[in-house]
PDB file of N, CA and C in Angstrom:
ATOM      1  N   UNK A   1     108.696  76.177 111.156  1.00  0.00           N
ATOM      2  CA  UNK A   1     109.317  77.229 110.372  1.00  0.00           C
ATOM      3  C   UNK A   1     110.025  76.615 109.171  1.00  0.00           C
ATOM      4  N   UNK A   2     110.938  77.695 108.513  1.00  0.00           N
ATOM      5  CA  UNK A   2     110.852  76.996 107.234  1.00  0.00           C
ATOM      6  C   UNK A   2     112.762  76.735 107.393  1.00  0.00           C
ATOM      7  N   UNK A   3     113.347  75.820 106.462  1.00  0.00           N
ATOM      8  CA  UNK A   3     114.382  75.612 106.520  1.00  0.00           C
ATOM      9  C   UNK A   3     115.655  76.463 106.387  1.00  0.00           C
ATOM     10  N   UNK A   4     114.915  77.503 105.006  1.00  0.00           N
ATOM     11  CA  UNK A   4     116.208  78.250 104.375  1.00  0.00           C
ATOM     12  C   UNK A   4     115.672  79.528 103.931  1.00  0.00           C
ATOM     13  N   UNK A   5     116.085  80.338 103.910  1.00  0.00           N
ATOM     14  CA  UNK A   5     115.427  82.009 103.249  1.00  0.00           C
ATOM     15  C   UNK A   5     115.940  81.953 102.210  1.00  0.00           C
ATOM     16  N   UNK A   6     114.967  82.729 101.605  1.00  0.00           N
ATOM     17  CA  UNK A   6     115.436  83.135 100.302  1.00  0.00           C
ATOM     18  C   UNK A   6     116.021  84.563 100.420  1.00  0.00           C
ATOM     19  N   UNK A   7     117.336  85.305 100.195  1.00  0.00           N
ATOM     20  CA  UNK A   7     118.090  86.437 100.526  1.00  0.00           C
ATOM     21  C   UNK A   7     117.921  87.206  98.628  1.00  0.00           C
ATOM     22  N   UNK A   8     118.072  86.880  97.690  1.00  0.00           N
ATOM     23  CA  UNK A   8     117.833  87.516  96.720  1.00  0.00           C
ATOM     24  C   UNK A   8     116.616  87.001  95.958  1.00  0.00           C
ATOM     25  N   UNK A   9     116.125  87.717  94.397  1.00  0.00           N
ATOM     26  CA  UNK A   9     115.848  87.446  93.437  1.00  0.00           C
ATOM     27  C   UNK A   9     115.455  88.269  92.170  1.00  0.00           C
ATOM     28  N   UNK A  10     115.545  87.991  91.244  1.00  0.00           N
ATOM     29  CA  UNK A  10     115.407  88.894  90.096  1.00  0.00           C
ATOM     30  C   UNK A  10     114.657  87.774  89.526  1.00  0.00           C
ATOM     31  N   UNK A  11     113.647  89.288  88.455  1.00  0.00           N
ATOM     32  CA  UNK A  11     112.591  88.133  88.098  1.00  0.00           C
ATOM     33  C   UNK A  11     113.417  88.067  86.423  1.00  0.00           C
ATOM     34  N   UNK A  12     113.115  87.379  85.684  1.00  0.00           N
ATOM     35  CA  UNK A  12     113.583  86.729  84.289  1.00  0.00           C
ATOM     36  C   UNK A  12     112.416  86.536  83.064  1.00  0.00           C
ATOM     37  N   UNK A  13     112.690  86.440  82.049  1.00  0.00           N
ATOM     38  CA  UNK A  13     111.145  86.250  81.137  1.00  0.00           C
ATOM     39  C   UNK A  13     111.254  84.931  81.390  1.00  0.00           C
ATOM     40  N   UNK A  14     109.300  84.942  80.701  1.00  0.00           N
ATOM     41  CA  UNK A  14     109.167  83.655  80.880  1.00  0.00           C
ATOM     42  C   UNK A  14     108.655  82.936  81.958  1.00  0.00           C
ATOM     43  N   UNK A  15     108.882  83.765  83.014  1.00  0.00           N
ATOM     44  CA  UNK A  15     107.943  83.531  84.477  1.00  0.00           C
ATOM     45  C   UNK A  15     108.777  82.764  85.212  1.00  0.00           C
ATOM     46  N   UNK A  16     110.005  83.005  84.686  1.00  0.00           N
ATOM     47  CA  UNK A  16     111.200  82.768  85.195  1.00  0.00           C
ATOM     48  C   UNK A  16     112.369  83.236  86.403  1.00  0.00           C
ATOM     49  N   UNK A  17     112.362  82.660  87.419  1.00  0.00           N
ATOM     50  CA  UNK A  17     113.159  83.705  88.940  1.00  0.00           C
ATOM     51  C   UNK A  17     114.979  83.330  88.799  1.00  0.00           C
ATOM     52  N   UNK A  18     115.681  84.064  89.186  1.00  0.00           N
ATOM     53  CA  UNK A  18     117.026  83.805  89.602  1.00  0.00           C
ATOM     54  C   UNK A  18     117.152  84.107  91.339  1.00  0.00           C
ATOM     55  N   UNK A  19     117.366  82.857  92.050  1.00  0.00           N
ATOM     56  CA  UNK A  19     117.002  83.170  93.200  1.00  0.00           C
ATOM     57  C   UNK A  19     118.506  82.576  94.047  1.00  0.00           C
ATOM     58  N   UNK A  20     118.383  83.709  95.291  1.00  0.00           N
ATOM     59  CA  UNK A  20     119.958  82.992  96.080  1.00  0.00           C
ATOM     60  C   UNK A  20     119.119  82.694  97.759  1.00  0.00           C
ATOM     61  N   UNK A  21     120.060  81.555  97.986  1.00  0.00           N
ATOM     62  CA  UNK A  21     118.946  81.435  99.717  1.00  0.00           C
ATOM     63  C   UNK A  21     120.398  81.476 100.596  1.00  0.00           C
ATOM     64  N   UNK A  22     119.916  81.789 101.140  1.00  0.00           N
ATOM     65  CA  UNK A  22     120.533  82.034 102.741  1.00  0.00           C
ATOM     66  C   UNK A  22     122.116  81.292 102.947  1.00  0.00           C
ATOM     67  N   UNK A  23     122.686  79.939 102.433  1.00  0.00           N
ATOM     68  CA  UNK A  23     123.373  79.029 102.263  1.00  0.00           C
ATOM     69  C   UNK A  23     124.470  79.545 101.240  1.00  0.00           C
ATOM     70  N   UNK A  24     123.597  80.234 100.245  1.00  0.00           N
ATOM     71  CA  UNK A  24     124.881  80.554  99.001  1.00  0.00           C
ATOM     72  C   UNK A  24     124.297  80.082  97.767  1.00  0.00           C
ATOM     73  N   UNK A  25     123.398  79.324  97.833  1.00  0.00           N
ATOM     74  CA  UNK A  25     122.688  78.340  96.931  1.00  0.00           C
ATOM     75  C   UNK A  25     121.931  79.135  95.656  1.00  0.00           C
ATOM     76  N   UNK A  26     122.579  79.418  94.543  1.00  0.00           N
ATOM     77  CA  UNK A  26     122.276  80.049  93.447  1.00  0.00           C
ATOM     78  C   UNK A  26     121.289  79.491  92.343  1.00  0.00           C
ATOM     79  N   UNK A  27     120.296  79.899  91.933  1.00  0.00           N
ATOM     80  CA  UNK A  27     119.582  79.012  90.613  1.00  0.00           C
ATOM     81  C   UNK A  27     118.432  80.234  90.095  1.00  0.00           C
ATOM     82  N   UNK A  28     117.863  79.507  89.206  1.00  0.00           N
ATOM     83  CA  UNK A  28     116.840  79.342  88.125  1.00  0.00           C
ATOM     84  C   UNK A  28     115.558  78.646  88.751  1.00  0.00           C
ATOM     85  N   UNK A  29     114.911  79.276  88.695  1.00  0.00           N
ATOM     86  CA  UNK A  29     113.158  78.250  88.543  1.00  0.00           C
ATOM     87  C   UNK A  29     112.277  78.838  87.830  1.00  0.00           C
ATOM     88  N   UNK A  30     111.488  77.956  87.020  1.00  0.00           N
ATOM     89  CA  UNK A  30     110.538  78.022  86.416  1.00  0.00           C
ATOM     90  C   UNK A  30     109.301  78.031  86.682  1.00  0.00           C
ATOM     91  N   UNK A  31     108.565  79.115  86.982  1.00  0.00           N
ATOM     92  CA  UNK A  31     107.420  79.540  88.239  1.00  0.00           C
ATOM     93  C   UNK A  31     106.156  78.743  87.539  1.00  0.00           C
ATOM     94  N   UNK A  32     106.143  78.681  86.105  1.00  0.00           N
ATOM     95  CA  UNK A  32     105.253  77.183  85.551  1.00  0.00           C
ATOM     96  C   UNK A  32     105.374  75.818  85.945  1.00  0.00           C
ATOM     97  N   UNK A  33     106.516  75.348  86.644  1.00  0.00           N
ATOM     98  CA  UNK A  33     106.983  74.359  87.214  1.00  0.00           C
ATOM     99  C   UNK A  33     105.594  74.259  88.671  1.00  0.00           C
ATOM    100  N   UNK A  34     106.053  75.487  88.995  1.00  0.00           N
ATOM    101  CA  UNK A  34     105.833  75.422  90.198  1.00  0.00           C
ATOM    102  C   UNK A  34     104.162  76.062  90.656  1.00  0.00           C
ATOM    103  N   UNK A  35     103.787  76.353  90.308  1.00  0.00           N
ATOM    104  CA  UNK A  35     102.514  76.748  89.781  1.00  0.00           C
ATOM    105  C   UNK A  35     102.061  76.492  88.642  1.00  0.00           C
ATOM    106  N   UNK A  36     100.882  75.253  88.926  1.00  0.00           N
ATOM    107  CA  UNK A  36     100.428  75.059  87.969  1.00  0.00           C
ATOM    108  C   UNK A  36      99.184  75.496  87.215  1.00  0.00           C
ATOM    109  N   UNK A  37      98.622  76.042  88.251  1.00  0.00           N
ATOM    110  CA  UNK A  37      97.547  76.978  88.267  1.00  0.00           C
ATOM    111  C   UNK A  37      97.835  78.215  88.276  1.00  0.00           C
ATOM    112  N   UNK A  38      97.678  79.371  87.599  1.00  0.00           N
ATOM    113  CA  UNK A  38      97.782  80.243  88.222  1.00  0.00           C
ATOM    114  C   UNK A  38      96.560  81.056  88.826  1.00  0.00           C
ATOM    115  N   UNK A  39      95.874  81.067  89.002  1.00  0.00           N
ATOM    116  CA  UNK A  39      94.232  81.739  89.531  1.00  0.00           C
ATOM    117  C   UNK A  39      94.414  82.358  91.053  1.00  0.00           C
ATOM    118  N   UNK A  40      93.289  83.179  91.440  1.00  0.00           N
ATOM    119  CA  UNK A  40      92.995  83.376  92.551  1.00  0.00           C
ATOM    120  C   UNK A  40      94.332  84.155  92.659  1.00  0.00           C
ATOM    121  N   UNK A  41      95.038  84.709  93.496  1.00  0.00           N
ATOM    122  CA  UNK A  41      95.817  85.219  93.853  1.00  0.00           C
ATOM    123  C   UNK A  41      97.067  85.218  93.002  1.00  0.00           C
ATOM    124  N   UNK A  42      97.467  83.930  92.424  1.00  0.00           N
ATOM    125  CA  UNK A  42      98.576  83.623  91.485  1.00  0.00           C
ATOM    126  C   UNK A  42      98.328  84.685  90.676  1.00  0.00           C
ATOM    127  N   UNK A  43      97.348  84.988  89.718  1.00  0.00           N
ATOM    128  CA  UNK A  43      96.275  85.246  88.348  1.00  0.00           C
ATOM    129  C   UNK A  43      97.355  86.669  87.974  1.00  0.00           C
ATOM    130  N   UNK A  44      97.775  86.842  88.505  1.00  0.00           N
ATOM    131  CA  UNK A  44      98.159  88.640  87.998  1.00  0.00           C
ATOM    132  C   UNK A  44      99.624  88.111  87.862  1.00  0.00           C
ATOM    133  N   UNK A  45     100.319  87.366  87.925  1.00  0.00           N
ATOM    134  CA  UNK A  45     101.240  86.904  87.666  1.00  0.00           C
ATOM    135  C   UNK A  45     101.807  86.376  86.018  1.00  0.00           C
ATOM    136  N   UNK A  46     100.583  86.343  85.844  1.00  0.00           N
ATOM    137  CA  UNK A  46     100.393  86.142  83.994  1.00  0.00           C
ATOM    138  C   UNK A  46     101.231  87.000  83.136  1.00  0.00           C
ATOM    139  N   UNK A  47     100.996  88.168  84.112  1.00  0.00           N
ATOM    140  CA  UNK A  47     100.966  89.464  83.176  1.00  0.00           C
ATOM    141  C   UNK A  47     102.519  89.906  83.781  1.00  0.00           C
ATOM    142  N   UNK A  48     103.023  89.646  82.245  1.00  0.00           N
ATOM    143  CA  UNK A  48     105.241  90.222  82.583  1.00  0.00           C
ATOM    144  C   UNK A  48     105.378  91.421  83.612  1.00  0.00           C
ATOM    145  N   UNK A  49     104.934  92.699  83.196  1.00  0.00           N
ATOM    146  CA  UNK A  49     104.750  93.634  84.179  1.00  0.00           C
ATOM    147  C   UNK A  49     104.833  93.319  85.884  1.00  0.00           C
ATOM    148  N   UNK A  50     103.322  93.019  85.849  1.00  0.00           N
ATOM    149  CA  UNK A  50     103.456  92.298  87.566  1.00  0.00           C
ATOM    150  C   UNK A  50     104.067  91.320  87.602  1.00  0.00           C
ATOM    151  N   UNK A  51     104.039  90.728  87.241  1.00  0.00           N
ATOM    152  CA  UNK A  51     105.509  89.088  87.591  1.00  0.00           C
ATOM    153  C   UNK A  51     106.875  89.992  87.819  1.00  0.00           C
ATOM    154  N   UNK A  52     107.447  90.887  87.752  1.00  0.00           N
ATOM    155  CA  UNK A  52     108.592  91.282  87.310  1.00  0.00           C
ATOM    156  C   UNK A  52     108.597  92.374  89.088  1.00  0.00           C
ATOM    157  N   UNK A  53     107.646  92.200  89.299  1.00  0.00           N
ATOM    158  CA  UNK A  53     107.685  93.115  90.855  1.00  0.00           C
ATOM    159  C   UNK A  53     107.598  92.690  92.058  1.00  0.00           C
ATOM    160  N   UNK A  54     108.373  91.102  91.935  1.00  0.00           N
ATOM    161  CA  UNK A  54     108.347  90.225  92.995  1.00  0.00           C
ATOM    162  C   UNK A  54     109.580  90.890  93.759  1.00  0.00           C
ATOM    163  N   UNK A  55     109.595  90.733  95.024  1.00  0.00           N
ATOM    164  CA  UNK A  55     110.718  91.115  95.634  1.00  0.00           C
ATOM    165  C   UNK A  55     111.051  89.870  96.931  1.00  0.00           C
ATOM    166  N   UNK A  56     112.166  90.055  97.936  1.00  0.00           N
ATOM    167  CA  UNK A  56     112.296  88.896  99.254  1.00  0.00           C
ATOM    168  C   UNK A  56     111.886  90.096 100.468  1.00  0.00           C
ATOM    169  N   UNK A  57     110.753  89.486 101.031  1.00  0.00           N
ATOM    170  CA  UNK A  57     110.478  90.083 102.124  1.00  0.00           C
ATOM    171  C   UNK A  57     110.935  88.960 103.374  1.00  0.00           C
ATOM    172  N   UNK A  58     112.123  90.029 103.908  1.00  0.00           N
ATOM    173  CA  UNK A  58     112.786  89.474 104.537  1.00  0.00           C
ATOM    174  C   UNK A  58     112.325  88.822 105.906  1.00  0.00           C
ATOM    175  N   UNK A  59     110.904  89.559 106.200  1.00  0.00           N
ATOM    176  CA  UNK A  59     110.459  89.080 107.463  1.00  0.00           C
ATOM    177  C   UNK A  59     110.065  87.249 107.158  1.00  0.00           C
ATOM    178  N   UNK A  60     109.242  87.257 106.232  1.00  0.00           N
ATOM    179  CA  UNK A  60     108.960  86.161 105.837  1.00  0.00           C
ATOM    180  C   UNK A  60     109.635  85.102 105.375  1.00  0.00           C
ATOM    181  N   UNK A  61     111.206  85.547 104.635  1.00  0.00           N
ATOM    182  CA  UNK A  61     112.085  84.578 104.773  1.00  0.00           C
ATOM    183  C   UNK A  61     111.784  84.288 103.293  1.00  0.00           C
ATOM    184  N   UNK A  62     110.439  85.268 102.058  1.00  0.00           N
ATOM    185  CA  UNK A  62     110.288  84.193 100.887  1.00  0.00           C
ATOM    186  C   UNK A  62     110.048  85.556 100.130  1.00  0.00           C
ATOM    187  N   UNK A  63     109.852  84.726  98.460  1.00  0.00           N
ATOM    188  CA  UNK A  63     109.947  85.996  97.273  1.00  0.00           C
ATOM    189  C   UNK A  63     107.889  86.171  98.293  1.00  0.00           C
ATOM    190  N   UNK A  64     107.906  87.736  97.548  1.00  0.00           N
ATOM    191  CA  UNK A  64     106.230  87.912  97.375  1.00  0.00           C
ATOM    192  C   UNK A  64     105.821  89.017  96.422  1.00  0.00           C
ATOM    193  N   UNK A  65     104.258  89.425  95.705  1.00  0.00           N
ATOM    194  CA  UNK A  65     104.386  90.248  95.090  1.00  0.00           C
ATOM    195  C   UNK A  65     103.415  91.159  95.991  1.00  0.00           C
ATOM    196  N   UNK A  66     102.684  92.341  95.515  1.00  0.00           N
ATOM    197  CA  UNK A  66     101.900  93.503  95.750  1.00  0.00           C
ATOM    198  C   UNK A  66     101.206  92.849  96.373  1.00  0.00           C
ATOM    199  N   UNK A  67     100.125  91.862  95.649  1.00  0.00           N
ATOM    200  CA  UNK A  67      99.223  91.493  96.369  1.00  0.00           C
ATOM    201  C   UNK A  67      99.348  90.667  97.575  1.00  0.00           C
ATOM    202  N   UNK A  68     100.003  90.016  97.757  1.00  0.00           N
ATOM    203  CA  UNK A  68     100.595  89.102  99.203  1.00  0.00           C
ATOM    204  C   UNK A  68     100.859  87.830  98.880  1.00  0.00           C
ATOM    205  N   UNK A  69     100.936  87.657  97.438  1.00  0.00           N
ATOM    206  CA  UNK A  69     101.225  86.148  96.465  1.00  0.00           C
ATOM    207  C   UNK A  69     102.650  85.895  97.265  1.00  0.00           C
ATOM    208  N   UNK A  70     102.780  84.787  97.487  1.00  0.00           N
ATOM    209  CA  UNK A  70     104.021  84.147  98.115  1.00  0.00           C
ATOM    210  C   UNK A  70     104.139  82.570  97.834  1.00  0.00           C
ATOM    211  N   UNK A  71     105.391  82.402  98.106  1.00  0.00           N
ATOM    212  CA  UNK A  71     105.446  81.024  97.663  1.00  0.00           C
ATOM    213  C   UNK A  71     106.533  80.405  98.961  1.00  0.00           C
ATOM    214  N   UNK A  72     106.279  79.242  99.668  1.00  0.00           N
ATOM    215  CA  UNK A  72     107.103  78.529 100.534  1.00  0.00           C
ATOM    216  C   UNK A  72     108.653  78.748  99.948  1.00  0.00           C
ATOM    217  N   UNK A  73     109.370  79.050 100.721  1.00  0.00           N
ATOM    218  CA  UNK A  73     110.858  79.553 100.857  1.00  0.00           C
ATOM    219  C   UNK A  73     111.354  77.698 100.293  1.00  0.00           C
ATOM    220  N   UNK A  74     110.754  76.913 100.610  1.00  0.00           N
ATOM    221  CA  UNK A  74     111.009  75.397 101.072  1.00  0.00           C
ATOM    222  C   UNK A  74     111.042  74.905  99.626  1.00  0.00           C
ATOM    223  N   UNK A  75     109.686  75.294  99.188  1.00  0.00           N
ATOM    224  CA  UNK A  75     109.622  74.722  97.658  1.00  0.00           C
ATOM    225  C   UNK A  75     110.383  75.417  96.569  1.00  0.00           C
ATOM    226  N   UNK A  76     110.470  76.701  96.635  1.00  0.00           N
ATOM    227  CA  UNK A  76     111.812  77.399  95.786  1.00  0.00           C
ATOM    228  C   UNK A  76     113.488  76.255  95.713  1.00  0.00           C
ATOM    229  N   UNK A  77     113.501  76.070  97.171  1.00  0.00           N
ATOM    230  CA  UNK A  77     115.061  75.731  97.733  1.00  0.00           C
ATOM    231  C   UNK A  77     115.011  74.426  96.665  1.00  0.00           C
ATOM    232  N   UNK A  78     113.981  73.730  96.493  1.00  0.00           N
ATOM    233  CA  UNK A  78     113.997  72.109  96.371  1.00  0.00           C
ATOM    234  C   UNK A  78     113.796  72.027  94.599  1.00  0.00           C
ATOM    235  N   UNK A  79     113.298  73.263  94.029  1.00  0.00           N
ATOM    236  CA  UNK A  79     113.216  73.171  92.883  1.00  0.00           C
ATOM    237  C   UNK A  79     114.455  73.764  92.311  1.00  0.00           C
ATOM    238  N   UNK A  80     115.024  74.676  92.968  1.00  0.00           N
ATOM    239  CA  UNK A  80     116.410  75.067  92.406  1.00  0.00           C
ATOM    240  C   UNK A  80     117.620  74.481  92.495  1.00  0.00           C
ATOM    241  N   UNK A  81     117.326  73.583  93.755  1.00  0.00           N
ATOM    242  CA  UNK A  81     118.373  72.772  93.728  1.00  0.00           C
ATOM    243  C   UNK A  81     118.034  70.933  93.622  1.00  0.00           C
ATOM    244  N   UNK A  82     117.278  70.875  93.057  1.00  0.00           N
ATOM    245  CA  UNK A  82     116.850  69.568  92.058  1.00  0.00           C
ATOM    246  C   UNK A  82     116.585  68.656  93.157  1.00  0.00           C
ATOM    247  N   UNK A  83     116.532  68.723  94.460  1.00  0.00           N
ATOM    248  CA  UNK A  83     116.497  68.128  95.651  1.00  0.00           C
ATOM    249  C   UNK A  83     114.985  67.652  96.435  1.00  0.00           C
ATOM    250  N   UNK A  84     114.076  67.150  95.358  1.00  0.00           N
ATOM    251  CA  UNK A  84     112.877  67.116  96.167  1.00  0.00           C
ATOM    252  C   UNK A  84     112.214  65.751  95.636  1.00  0.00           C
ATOM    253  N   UNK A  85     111.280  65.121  96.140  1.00  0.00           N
ATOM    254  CA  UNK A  85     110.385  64.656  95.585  1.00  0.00           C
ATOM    255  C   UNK A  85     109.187  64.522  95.779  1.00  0.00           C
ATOM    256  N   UNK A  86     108.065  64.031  95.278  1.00  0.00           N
ATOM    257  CA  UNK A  86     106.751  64.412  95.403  1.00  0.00           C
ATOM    258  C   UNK A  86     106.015  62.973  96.131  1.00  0.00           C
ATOM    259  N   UNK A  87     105.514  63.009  97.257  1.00  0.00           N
ATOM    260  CA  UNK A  87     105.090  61.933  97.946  1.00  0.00           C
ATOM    261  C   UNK A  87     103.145  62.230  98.009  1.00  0.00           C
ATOM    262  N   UNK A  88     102.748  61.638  97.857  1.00  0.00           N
ATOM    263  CA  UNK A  88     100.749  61.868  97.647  1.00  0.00           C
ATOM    264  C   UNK A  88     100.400  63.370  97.478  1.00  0.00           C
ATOM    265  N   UNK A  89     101.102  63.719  96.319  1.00  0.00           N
ATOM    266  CA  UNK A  89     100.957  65.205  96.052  1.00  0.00           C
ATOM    267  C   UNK A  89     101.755  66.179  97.128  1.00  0.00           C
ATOM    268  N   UNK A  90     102.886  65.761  97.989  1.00  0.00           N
ATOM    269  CA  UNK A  90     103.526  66.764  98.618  1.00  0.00           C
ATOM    270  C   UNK A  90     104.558  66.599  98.237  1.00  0.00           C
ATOM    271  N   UNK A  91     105.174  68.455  98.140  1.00  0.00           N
ATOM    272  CA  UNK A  91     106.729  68.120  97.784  1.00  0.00           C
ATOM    273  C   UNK A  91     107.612  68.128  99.130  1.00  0.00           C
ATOM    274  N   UNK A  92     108.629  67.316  99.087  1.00  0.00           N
ATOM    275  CA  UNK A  92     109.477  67.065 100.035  1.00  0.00           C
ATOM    276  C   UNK A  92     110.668  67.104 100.007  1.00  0.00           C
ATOM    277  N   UNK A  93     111.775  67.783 100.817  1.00  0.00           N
ATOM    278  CA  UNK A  93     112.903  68.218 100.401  1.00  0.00           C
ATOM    279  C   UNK A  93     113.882  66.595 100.452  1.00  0.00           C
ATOM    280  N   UNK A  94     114.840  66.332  99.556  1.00  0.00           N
ATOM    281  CA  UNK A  94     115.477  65.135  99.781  1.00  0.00           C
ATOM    282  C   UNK A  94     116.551  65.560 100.906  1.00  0.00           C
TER     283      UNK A  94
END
């Protein structure tokens, strides 16, 4: 399971989230950061409109949109709070 929920978020221009997790832990991420691709399921995310209709589904503990686009609760936590690093292409929380 995953470490930390994500409890809020509002989406931002720019493809940009303001996100709070479970802890208190407040930030910014840059969903280009974090997706570098966007295709396949990402793909509608392009478009400000749908990017902007992400919400926290609480069962899951992470942001998601309409289509079932989701992103690890884990990798949000580690990019907002500058706490990660990348080991043979995995990110890892420090």
């Amino acid at each position: 399971m995953f470490l930390i929920d994500v409890t809020d978020v509002h989406a931002l221009p720019n493809r940009q989230l303001e996100l709070t997790f479970e802890d208190g832990v407040h930030g910014t991420v840059e969903m280009d950061q974090i997706l570098r691709n966007y295709s396949g399921v990402f793909e509608p995310l392009l478009e400000a409109a749908y990017f902007q209709q992400v919400k926290v589904d609480q069962e899951l503990g992470t942001i998601v949109w309409p289509n079932g686009a989701d992103v690890c609760p884990d990798v949000l936590y580690a990019y907002t709070t500058g706490k990660y690093k990348v080991v043979d292409g995995e990110i890892l929380l420090s």
